[in-house]
Protein backbone atom coordinates (compact mmCIF):
# COMPACT_ATOMS: atom_id res chain seq x y z
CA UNK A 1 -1.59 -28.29 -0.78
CA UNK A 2 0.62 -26.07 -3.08
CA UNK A 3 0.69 -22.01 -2.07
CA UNK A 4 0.54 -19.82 -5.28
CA UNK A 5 -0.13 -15.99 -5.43
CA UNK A 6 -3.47 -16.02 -7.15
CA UNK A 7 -6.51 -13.43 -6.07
CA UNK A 8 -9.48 -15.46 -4.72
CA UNK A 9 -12.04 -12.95 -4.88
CA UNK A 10 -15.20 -14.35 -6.12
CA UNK A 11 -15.28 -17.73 -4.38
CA UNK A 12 -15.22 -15.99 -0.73
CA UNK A 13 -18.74 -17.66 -0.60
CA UNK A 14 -17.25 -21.05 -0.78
CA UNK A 15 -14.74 -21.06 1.94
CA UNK A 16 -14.82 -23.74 4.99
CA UNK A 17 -13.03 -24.09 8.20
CA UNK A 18 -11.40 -21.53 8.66
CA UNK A 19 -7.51 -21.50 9.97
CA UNK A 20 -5.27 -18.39 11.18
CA UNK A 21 -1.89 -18.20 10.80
CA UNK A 22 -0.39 -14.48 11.18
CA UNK A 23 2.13 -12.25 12.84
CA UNK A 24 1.23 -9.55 15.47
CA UNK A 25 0.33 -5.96 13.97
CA UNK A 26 3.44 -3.39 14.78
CA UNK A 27 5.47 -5.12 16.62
CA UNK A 28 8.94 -4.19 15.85
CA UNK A 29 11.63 -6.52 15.25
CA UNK A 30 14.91 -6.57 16.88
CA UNK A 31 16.86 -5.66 13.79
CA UNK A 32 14.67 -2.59 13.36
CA UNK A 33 15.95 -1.15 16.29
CA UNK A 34 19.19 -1.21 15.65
CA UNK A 35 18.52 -0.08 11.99
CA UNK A 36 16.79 2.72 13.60
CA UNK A 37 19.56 3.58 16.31
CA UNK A 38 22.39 3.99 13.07
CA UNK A 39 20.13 6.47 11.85
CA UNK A 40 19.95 8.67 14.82
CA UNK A 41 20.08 12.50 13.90
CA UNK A 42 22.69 14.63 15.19
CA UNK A 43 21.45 17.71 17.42
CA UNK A 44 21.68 19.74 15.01
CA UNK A 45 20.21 17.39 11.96
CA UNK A 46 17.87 17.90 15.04
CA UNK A 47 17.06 20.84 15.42
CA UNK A 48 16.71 21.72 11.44
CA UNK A 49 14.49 18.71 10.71
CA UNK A 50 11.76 18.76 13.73
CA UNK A 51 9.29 20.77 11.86
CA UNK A 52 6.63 19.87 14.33
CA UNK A 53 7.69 21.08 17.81
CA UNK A 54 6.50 22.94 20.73
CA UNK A 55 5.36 26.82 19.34
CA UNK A 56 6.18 26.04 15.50
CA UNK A 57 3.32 23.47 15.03
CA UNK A 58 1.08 26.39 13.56
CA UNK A 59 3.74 27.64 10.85
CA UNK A 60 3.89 23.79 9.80
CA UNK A 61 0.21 23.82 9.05
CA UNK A 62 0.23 27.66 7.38
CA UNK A 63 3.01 25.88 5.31
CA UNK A 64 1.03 22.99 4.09
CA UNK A 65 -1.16 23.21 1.00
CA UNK A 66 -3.41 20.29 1.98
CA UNK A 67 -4.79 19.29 4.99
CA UNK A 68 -6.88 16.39 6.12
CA UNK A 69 -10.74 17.80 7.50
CA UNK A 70 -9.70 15.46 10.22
CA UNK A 71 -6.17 16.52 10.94
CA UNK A 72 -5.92 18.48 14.42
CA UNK A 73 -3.15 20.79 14.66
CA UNK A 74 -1.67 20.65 17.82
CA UNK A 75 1.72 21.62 19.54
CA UNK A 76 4.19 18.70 20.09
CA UNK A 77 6.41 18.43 23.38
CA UNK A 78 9.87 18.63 22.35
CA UNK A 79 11.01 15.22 21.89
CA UNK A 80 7.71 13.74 21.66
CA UNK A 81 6.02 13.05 18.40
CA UNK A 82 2.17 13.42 16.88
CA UNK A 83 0.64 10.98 14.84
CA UNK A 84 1.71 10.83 11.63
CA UNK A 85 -1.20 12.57 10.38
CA UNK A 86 -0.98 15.82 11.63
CA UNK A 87 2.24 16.09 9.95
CA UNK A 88 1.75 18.10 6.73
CA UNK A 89 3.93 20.00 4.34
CA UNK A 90 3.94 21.85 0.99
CA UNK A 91 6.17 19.87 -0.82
CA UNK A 92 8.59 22.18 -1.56
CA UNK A 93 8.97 22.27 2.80
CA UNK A 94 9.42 18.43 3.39
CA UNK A 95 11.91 18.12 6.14
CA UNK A 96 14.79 15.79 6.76
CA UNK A 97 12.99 13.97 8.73
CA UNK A 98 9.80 13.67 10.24
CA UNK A 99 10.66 11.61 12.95
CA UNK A 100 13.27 12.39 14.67
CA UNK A 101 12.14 11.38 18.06
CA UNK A 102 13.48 8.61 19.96
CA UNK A 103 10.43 7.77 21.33
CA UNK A 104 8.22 4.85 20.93
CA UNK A 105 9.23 3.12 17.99
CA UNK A 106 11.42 6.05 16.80
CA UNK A 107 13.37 7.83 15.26
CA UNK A 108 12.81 6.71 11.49
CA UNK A 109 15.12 4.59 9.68
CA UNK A 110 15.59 6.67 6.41
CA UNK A 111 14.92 10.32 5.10
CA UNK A 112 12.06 12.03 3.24
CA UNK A 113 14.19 15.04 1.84
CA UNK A 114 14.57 12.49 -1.75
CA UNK A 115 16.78 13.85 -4.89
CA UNK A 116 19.15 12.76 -7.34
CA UNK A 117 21.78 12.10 -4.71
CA UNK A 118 19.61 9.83 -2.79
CA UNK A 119 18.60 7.57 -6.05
CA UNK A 120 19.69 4.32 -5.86
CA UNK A 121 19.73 0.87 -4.94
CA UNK A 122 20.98 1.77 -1.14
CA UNK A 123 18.14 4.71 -1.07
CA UNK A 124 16.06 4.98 2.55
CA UNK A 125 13.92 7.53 0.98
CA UNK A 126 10.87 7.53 2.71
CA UNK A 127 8.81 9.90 0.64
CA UNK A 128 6.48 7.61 -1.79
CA UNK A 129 5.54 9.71 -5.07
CA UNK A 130 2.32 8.05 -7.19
CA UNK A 131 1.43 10.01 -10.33
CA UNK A 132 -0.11 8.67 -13.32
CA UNK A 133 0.48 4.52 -14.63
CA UNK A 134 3.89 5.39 -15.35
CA UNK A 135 5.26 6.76 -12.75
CA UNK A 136 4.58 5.87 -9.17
CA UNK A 137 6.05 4.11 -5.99
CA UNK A 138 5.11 1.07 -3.63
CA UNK A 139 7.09 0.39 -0.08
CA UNK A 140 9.53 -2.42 0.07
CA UNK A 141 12.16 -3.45 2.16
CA UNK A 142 15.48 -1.57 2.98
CA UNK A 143 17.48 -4.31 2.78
CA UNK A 144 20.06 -4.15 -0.31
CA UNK A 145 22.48 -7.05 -2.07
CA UNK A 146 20.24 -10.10 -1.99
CA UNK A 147 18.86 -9.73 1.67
CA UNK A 148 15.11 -10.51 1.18
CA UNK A 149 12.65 -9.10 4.17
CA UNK A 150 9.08 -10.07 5.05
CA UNK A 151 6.72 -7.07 5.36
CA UNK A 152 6.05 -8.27 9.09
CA UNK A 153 9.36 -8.04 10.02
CA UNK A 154 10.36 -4.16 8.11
CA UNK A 155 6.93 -2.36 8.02
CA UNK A 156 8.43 0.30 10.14
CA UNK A 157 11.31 1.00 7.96
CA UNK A 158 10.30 0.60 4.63
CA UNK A 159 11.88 2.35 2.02
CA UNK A 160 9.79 3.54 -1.88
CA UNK A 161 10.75 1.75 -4.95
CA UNK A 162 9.52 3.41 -8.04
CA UNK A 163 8.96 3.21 -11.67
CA UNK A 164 11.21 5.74 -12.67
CA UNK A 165 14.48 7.16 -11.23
CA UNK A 166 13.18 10.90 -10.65
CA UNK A 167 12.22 10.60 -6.61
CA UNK A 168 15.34 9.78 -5.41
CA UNK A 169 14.71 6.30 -4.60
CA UNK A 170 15.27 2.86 -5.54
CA UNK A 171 14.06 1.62 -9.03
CA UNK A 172 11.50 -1.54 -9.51
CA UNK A 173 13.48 -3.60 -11.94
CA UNK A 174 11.90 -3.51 -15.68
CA UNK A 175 9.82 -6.36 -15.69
CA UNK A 176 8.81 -6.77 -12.52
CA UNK A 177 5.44 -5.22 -12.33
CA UNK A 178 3.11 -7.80 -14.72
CA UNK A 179 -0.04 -5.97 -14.73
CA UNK A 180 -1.28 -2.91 -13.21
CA UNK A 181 -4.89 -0.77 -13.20
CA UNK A 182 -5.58 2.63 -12.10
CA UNK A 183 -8.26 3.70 -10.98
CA UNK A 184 -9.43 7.46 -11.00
CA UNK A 185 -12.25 8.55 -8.92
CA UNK A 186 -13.77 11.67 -7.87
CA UNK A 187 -12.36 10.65 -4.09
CA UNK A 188 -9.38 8.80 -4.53
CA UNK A 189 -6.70 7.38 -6.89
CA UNK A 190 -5.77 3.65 -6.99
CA UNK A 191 -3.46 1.38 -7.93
CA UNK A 192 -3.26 -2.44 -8.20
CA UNK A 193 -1.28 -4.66 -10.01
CA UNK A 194 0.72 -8.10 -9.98
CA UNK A 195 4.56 -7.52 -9.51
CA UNK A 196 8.07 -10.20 -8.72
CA UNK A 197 7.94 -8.85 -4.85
CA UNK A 198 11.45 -9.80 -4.73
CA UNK A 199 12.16 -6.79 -6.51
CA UNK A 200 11.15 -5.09 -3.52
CA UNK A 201 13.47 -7.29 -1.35
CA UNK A 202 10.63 -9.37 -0.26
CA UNK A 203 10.51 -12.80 -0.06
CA UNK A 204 8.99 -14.59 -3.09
CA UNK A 205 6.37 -16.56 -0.96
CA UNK A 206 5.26 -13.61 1.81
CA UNK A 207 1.51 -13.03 1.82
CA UNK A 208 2.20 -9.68 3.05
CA UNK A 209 0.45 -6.86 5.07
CA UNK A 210 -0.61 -3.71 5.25
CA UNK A 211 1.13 -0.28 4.97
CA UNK A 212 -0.75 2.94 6.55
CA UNK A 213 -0.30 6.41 8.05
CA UNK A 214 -1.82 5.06 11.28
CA UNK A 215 -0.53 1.54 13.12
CA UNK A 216 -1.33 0.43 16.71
CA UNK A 217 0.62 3.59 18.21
CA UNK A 218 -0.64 5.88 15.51
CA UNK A 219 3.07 6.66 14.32
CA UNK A 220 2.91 4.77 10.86
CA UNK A 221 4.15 2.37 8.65
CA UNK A 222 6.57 3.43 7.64
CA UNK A 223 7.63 5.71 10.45
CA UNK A 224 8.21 9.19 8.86
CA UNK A 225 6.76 8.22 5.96
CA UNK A 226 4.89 11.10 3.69
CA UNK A 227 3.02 10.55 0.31
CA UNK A 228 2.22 13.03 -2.47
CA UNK A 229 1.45 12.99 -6.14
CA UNK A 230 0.66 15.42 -8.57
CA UNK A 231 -2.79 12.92 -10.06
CA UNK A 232 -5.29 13.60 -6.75
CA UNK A 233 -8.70 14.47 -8.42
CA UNK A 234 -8.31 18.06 -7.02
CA UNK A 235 -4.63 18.54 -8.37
CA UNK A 236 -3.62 20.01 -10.98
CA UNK A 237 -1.45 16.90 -12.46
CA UNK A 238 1.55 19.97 -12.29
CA UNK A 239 1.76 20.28 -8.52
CA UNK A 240 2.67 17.87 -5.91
CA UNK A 241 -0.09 17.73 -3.05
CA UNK A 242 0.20 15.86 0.18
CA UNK A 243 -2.27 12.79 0.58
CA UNK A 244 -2.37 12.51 4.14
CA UNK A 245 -4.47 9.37 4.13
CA UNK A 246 -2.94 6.17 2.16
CA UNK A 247 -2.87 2.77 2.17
CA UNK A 248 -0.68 0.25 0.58
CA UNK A 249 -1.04 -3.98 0.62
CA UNK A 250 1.77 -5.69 -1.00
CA UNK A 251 2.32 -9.61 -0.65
CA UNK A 252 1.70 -12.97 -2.75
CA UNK A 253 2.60 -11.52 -6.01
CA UNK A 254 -0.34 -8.61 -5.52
CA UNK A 255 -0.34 -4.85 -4.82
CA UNK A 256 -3.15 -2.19 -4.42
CA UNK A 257 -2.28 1.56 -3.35
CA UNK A 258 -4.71 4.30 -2.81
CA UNK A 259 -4.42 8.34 -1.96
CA UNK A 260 -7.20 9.55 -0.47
CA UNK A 261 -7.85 13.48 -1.42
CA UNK A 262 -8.20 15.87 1.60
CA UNK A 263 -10.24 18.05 -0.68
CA UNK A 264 -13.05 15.57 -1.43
CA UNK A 265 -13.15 15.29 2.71
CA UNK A 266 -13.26 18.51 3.45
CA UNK A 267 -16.88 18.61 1.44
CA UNK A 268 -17.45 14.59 2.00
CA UNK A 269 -16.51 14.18 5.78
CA UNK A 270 -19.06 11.19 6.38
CA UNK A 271 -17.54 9.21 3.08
CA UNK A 272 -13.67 7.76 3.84
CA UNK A 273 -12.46 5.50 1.45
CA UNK A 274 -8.67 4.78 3.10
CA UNK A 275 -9.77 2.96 5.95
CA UNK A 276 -7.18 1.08 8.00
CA UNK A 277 -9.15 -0.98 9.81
CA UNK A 278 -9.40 -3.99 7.87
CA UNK A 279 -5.62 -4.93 7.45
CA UNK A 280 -6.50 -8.76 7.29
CA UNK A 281 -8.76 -8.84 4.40
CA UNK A 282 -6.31 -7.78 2.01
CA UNK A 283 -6.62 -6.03 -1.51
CA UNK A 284 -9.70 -8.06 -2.55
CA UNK A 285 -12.14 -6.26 0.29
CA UNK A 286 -10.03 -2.56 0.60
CA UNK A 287 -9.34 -1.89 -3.39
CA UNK A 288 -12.12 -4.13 -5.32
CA UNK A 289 -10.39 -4.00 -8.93
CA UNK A 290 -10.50 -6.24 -11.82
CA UNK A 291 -7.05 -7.53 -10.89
CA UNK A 292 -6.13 -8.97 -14.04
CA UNK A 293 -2.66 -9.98 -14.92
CA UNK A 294 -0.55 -8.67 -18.27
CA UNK A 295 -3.00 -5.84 -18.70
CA UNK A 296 -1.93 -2.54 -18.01
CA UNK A 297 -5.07 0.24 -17.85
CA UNK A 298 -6.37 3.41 -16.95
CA UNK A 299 -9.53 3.97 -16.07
CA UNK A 300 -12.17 6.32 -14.77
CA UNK A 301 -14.57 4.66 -12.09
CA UNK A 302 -17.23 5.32 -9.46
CA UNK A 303 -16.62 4.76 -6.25
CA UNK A 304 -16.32 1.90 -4.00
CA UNK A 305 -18.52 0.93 -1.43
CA UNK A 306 -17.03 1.92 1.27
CA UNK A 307 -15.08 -0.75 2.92
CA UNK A 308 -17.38 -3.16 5.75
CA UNK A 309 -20.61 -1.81 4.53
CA UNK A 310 -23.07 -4.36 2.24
CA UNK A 311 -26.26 -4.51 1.44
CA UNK A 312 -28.01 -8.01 2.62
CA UNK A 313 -31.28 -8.42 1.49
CA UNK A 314 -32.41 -5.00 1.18
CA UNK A 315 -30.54 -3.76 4.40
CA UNK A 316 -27.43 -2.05 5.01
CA UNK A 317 -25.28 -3.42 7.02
CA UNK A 318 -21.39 -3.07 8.33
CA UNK A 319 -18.73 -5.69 8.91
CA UNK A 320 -16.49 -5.21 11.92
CA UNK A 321 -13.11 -7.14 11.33
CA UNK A 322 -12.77 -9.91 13.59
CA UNK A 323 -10.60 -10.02 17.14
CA UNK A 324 -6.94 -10.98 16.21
CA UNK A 325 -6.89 -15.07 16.67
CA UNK A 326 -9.83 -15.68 14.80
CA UNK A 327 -9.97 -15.56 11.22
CA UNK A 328 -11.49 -12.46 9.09
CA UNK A 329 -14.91 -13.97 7.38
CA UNK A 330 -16.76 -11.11 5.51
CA UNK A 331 -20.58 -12.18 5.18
CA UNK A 332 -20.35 -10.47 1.43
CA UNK A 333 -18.09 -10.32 -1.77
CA UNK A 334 -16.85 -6.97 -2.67
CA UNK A 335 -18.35 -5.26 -5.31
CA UNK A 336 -16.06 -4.16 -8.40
CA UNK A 337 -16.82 -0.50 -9.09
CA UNK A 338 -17.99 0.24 -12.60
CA UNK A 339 -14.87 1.70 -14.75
CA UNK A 340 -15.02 3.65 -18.20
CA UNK A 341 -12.73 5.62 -20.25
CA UNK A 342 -10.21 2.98 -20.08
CA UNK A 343 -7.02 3.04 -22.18
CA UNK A 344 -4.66 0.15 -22.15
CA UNK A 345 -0.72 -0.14 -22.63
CA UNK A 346 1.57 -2.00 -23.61
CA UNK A 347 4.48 -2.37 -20.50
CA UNK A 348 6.99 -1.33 -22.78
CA UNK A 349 4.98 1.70 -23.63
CA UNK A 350 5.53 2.90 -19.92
CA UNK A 351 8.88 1.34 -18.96
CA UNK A 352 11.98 -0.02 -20.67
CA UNK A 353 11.75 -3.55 -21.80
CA UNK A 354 12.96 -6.21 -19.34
CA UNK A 355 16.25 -7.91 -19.76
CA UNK A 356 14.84 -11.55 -19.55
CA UNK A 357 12.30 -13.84 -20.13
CA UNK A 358 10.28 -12.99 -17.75
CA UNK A 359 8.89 -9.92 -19.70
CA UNK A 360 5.10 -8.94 -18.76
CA UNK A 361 2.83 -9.53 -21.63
CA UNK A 362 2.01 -6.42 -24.09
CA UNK A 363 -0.84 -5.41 -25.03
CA UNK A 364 -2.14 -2.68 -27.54
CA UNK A 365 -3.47 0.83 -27.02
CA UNK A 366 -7.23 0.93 -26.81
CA UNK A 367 -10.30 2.34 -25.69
CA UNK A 368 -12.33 -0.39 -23.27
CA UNK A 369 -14.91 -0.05 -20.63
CA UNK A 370 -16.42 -2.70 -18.20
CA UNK A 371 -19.28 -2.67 -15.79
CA UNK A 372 -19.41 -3.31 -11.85
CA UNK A 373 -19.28 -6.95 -11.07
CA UNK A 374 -18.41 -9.48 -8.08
CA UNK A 375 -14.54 -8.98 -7.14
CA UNK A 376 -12.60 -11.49 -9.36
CA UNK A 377 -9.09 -12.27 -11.09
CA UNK A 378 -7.73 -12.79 -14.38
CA UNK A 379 -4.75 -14.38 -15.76
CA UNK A 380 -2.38 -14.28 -12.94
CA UNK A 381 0.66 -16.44 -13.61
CA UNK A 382 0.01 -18.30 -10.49
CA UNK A 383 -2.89 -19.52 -11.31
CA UNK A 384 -1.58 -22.52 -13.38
CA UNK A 385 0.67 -23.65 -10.57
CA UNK A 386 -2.76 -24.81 -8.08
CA UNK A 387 -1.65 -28.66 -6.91
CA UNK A 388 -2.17 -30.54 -3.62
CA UNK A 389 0.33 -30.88 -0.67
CA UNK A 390 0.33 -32.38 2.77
CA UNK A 391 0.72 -29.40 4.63
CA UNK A 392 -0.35 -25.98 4.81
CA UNK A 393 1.17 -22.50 4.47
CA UNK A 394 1.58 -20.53 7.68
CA UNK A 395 2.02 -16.90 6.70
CA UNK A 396 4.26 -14.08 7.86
CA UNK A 397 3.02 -10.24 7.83
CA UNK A 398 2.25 -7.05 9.72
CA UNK A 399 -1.84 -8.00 10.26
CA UNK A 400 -2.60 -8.43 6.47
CA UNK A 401 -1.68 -11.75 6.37
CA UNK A 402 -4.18 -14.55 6.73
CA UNK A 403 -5.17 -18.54 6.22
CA UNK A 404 -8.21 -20.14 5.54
CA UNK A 405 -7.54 -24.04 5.62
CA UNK A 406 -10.21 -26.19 4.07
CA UNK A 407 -9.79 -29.13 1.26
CA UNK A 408 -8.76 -28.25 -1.76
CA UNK A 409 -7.01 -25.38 -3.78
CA UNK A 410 -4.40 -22.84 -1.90
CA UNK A 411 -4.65 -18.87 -3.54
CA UNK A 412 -3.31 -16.41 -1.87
CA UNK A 413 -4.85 -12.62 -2.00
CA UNK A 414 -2.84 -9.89 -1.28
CA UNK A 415 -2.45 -10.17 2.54
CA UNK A 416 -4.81 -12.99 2.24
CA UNK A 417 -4.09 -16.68 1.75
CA UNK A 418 -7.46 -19.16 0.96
CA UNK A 419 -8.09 -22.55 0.39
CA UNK A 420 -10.99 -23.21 -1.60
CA UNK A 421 -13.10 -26.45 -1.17
């Protein structure tokens, strides 16, 4: 069997035997330590950057102009840190660093205080900006030359790459991203797209994993790591608000991101569309989108189902992800939520043009619309490479990651690798 990178969304029904091949969810590798341990704070870096502490945790929240429904304030012991969560800021009050703790898996490996003298291809900014189509961020690796990572091995200290050099962070290549889609919803924003993961310093043929505000010891992945944009349905699209609940996949060639807004949870509580419990399912199942490759769109949609509830036969009913060592099998395919108001771009309407031959394909600005359908893929590049081999792919990633072995045809979804019979 030959691995590609191309999104199996449609033919979930078809699957057989099922084989799992993944890496353990948050645990840390040995280099991250000591990547960590060179980034250790002074006491006084210290002392200015622990915004969250014993006695100040209640100016931190009077400070922040948007807070989760769910967030619980609550004092931190000195040394000691909350869950990522509970860690919100105006923008214009980002600290240093978030984590400065040396506790559990900390203190993180870069900064969040990003600006022009942090830009650049050695930048451990760990503030991700995601505005509009043009300008947004994913997570990638912190390694820099030609050091390639695997998301398993770095989701603690990932760094933001963006689309333009304004965050003071690293730069995606021009070129690299070969299709993207956002979505805008009443609840949420999303992203998904095809990109050359090696321009995040990830390794070509990584299936990936999941990047949260959560993780097994509720410190996230990235450690530190804050998101904002200035494009959350309650915004303004002028002023940078904090979206305290995110989640990122990135691996086989495919990306999805999504900011959840605290304001739509404040009034929708019982509705949560940034769930991260369903890490090994991938894209496909946690950001239904048409997922088609050298298109680049905006669009206006409804809302998702939320993720793990279907409708069988006239009955509602909700998936629980399986036990780690046994294979995820939804009993449903993802619905695509219905989109309208869609205008399409040209790449080099949003970025420079690339330098090579490996430019993503252009298309013209226009007004489209589609309607809901079964998850499915179009044009990946991938897609042509599908061949036979003798052996299959095991798969490297934080949880994302997994493989169904049957007869057949190898596609990988993001965090999600599936042979079809």
């Amino acid at each position: 069997m030959l691995v590609h990178s191309a999104l199996a969304l449609t033919l979930v029904s078809t699957l057989a035997g099922p084989v799992l091949a993944r890496s353990p969810h948050g645990a840390p590798a040995p280099h991250l330590r000591a990547r960590a341990e060179a980034s250790t704070p002074t006491a006084s870096t210290h002392a200015q950057t622990s915004r969250v502490v014993a006695g100040a945790a209640t100016t931190a929240a009077a400070s922040a102009t948007v807070t989760a429904a769910a967030t619980k304030k609550a004092a931190a012991a000195e040394g000691s840190p909350l869950p990522l969560t509970q860690y919100t800021y105006a923008y214009s009050d980002i600290p240093y660093l978030v984590n400065p703790y040396k506790s559990v898996r900390g203190p993180q490996s870069g900064y969040n205080i990003c600006n022009s003298t942090t830009s650049g291809d050695s930048s451990q900014c760990q503030t991700l900006i995601a505005n509009d189509i043009q300008d947004f961020c994913l997570w990638g690796s912190s390694l820099t030359g030609d050091g390639l990572d695997t998301i398993g091995d770095i989701e603690a200290a990932v760094v933001a790459y963006c689309t333009t050099d304004k965050h003071g962070a690293r730069v995606i290549k021009p070129g690299a991203i070969t299709g993207v889609q956002v979505l805008k919803t009443p609840a949420y924003i999303q992203w998904t797209g095809f990109i050359d993961q090696t321009a995040l310093h990830l390794t070509k043929d990584d299936t990936g994993g999941e990047l949260d505000p959560h993780g097994a010891d509720l410190q996230g992945n990235p450690l530190g790591g804050l998101v904002y944009s200035t494009g959350l349905p309650s915004g303004d699209n002028q002023t940078y608000l904090q979206a305290v609940e995110w989640n990122n996949f990135i691996g086989g060639g495919v990306f999805c991101l999504k900011l959840c807004d605290p304001a739509y949870y404040a009034k929708h509580g019982d509705q949560f569309f940034c769930q991260n419990r369903f890490d090994r399912i991938g894209c496909s199942y946690n950001m239904p989108a048409a997922y088609r490759g050298g298109e680049f769109s905006v669009c206006d949609s409804e809302l998702q189902d939320i993720v793990g509830v279907y409708t069988e036969n006239g009955q509602v009913k909700t998936y629980s992800q399986e036990p780690e060592g046994t294979v995820p099998a939804p009993p449903y395919t993802p619905r695509v939520p219905k989109s309208s108001n869609c205008k399409t771009f040209a790449s080099t309407d949003l970025w420079a043009a690339p330098t090579t031959s490996s430019a993503s394909s252009s298309m013209s600005t226009g007004q489209t619309s589609s309607s809901a359908s079964s998850a499915g893929v179009t044009g990946h590049p991938a897609a042509a490479s599908a061949g036979s081999s003798d052996s299959s792919k095991s798969t490297t990633g934080n949880g994302a990651a997994f493989l169904v072995a049957s007869t057949g045809f190898l596609a990988l979804v993001a965090g999600a690798a599936i042979v079809l019979a």
